[in-house]
C-alpha atoms as a PDB file:
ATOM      1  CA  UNK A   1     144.779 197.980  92.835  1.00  0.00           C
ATOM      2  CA  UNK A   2     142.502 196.907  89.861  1.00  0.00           C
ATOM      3  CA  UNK A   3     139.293 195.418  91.145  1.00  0.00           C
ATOM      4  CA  UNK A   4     138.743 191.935  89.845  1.00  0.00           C
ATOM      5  CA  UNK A   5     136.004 191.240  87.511  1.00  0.00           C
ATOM      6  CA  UNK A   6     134.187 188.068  86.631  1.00  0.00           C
ATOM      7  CA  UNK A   7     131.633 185.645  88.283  1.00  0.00           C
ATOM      8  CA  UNK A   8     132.363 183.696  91.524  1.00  0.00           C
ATOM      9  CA  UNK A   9     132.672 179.944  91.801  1.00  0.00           C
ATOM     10  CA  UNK A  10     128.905 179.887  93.824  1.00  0.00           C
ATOM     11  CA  UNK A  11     127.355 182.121  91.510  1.00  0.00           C
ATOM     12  CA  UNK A  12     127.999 179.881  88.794  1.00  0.00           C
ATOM     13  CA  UNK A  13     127.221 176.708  90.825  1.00  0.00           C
ATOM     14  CA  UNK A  14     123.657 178.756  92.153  1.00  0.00           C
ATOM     15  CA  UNK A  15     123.162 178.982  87.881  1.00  0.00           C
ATOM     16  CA  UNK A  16     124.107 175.696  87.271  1.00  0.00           C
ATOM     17  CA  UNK A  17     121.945 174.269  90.296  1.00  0.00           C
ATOM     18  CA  UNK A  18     119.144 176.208  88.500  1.00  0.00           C
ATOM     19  CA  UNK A  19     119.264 175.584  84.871  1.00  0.00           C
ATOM     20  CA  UNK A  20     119.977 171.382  86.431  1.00  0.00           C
ATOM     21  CA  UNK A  21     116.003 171.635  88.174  1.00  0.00           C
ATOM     22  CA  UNK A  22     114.930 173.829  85.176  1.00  0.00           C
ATOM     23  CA  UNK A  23     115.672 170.949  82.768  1.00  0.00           C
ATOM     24  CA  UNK A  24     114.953 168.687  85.517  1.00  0.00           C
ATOM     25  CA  UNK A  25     111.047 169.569  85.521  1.00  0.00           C
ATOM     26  CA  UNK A  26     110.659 170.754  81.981  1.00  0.00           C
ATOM     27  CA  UNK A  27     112.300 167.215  79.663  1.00  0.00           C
ATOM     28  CA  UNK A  28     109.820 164.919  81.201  1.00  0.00           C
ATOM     29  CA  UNK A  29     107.089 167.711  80.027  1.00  0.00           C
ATOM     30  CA  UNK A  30     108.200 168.220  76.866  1.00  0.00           C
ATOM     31  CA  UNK A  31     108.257 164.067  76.321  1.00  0.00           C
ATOM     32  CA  UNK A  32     104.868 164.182  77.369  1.00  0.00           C
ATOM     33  CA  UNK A  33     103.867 166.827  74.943  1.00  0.00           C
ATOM     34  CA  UNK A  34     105.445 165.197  72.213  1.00  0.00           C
ATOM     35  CA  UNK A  35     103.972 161.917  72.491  1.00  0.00           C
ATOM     36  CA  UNK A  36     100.745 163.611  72.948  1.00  0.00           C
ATOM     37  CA  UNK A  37     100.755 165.408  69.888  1.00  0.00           C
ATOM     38  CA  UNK A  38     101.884 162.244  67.498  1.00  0.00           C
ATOM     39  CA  UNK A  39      98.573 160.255  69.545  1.00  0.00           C
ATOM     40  CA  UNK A  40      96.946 163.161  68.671  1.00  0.00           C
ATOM     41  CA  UNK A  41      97.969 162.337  64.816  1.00  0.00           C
ATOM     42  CA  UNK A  42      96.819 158.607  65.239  1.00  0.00           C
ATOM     43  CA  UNK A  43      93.272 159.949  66.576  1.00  0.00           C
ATOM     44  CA  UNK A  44      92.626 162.072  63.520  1.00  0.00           C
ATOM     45  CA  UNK A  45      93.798 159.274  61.694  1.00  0.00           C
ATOM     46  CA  UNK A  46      90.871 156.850  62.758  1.00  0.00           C
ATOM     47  CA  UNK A  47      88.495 159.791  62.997  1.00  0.00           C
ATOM     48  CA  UNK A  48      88.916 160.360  59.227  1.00  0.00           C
ATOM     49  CA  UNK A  49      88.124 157.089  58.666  1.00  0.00           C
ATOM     50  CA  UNK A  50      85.320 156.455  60.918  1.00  0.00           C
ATOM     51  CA  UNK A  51      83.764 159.320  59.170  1.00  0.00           C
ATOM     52  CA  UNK A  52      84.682 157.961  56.106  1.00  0.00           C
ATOM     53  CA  UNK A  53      82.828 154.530  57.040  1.00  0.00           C
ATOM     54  CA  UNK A  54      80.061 155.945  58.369  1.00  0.00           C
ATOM     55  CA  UNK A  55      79.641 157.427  54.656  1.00  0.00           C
ATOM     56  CA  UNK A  56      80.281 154.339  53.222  1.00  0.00           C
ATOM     57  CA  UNK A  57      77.595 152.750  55.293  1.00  0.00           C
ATOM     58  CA  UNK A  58      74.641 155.391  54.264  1.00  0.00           C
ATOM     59  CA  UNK A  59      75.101 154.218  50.246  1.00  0.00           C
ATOM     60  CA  UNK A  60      73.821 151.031  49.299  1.00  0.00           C
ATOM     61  CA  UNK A  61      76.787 150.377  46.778  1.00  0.00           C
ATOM     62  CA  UNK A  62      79.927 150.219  49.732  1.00  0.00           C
ATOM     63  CA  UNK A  63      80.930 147.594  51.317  1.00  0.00           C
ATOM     64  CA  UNK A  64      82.087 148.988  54.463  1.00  0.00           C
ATOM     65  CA  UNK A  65      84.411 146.049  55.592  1.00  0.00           C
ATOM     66  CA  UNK A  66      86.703 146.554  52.897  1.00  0.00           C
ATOM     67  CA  UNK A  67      89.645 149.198  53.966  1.00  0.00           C
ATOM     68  CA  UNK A  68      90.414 150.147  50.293  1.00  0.00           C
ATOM     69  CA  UNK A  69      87.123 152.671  50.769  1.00  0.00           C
ATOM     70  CA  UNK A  70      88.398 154.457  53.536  1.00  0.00           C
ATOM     71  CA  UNK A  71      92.210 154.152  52.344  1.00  0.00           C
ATOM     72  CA  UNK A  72      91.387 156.443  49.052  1.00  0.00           C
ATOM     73  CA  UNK A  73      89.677 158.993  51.369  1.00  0.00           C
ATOM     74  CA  UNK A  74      92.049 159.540  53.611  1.00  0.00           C
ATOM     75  CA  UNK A  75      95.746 159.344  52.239  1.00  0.00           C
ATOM     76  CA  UNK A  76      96.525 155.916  53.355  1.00  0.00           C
ATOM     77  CA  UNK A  77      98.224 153.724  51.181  1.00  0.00           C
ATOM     78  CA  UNK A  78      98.015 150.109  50.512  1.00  0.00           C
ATOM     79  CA  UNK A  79      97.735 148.158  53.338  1.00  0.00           C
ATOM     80  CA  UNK A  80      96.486 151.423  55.366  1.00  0.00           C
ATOM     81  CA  UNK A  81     100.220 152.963  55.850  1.00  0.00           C
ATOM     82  CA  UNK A  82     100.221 156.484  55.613  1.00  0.00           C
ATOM     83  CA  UNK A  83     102.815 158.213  53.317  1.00  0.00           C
ATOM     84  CA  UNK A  84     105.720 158.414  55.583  1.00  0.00           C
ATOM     85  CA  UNK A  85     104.778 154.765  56.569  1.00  0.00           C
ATOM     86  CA  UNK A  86     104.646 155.372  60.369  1.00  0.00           C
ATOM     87  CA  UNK A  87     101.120 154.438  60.868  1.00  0.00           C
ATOM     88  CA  UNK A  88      99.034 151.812  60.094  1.00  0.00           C
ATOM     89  CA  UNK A  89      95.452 152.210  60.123  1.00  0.00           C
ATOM     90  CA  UNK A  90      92.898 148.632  60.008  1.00  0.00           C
ATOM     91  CA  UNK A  91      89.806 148.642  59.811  1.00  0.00           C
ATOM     92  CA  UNK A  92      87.670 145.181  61.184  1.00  0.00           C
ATOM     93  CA  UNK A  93      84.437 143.971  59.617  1.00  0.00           C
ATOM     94  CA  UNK A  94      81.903 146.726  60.058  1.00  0.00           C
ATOM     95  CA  UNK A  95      78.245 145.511  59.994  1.00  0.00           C
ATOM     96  CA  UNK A  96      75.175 146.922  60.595  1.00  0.00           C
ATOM     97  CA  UNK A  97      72.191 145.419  62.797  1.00  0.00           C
ATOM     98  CA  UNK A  98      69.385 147.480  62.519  1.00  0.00           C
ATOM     99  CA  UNK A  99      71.065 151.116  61.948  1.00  0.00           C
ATOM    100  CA  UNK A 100      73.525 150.625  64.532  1.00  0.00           C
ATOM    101  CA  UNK A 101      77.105 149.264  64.223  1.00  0.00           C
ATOM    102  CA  UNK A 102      78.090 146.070  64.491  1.00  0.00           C
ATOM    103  CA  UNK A 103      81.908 145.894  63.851  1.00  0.00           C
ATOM    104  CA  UNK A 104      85.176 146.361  65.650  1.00  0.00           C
ATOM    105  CA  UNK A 105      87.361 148.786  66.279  1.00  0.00           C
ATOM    106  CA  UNK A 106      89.131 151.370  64.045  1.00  0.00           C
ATOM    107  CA  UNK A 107      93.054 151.016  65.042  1.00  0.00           C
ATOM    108  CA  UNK A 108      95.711 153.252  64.113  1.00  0.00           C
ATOM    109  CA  UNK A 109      99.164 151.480  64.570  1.00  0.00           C
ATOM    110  CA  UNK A 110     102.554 153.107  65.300  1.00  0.00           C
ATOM    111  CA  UNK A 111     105.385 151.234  63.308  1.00  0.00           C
ATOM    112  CA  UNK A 112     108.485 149.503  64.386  1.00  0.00           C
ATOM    113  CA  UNK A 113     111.507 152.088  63.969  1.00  0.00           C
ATOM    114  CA  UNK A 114     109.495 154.954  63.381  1.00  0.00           C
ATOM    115  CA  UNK A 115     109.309 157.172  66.603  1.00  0.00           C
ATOM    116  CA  UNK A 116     105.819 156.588  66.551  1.00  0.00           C
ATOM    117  CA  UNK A 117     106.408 152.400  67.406  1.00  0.00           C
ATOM    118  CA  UNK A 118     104.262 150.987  70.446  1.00  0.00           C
ATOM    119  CA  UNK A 119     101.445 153.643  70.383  1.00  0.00           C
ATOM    120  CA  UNK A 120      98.144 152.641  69.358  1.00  0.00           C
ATOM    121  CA  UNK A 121      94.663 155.034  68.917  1.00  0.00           C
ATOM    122  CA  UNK A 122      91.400 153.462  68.427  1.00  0.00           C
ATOM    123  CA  UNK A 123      88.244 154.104  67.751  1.00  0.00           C
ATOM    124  CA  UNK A 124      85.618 151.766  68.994  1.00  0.00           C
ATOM    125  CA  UNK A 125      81.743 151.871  68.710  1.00  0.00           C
ATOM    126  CA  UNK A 126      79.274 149.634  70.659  1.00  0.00           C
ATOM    127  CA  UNK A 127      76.470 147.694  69.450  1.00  0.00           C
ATOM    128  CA  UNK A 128      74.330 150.635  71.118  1.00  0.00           C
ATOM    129  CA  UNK A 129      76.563 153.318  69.135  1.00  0.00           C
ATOM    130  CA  UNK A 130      78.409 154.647  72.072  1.00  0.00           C
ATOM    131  CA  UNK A 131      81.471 155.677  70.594  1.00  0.00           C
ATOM    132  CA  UNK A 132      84.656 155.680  72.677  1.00  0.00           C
ATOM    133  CA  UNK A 133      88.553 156.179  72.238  1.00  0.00           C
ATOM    134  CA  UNK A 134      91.075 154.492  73.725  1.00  0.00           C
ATOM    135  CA  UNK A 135      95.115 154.804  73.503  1.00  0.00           C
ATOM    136  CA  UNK A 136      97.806 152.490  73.981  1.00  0.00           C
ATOM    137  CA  UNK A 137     100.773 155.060  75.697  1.00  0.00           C
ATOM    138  CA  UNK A 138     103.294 152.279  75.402  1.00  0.00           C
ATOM    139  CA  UNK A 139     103.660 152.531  79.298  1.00  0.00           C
ATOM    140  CA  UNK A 140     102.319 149.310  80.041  1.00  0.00           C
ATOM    141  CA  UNK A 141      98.645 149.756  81.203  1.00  0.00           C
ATOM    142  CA  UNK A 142      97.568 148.915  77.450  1.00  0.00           C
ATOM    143  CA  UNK A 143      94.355 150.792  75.889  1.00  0.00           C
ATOM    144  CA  UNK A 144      92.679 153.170  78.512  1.00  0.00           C
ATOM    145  CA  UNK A 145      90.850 156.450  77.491  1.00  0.00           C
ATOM    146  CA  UNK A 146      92.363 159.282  75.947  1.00  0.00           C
END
């Protein structure tokens, strides 16, 4: 008699059952890495700019409010949109008291029907020049550190 040859019915459930918690463990992971990595985007987004305005605001010819300044130095097109128009980076009135800041934030905008839409980096520096950044993960809790 020839011997039979093949896989069982368990050991193909036992691999399905393990590829299942495999994928199980490693989608929500790999969401989380993703939408890291396009905050991650946003951050060096503002940062450009930030350093950008802070250049602005050691000449005595810049008016640092304006976003056109930081726009030409860092890619973004009118309105702040970057090329392929998934972020929008604003800028608020940036004033000086003394030689610390006196403005808002720096916010970098993910756009509707992009897969960027909902998150939201910022840059923010206090009247004492603490500077701190803050995301929006588009899981409710709003801007909290990142």
């Amino acid at each position: 008699m020839r011997g039979e040859e093949g896989f069982t019915l368990v050991e193909l459930l036992i691999v399905v059952l393990i590829v299942g918690i495999l994928a199980a463990v490693a989608v929500p992971l790999y969401l989380g890495y993703a939408r890291d990595a396009r905050l991650a985007e946003a951050k060096a987004l503002v940062g450009g700019v930030l350093t950008s305005v802070q250049g602005c605001l050691q000449t005595t010819t810049c008016n640092p409010s304006q976003l056109a300044y930081a726009s030409s130095r860092n890619g973004l097109g009118s309105g702040g949109l970057t090329g392929d128009g998934r972020w929008a980076v604003t800028v608020t009135d940036i004033t000086l008291n003394g030689n610390q800041w006196g403005g808002g934030p720096i916010v970098a905008t993910g756009q509707a029907a992009t897969n960027v839409a909902g998150l939201v980096a910022q840059i923010a520096i206090s009247a004492g020049g603490v500077v701190t950044t803050q995301c929006n993960f588009n899981d409710g809790n709003g801007l909290v550190g990142c």
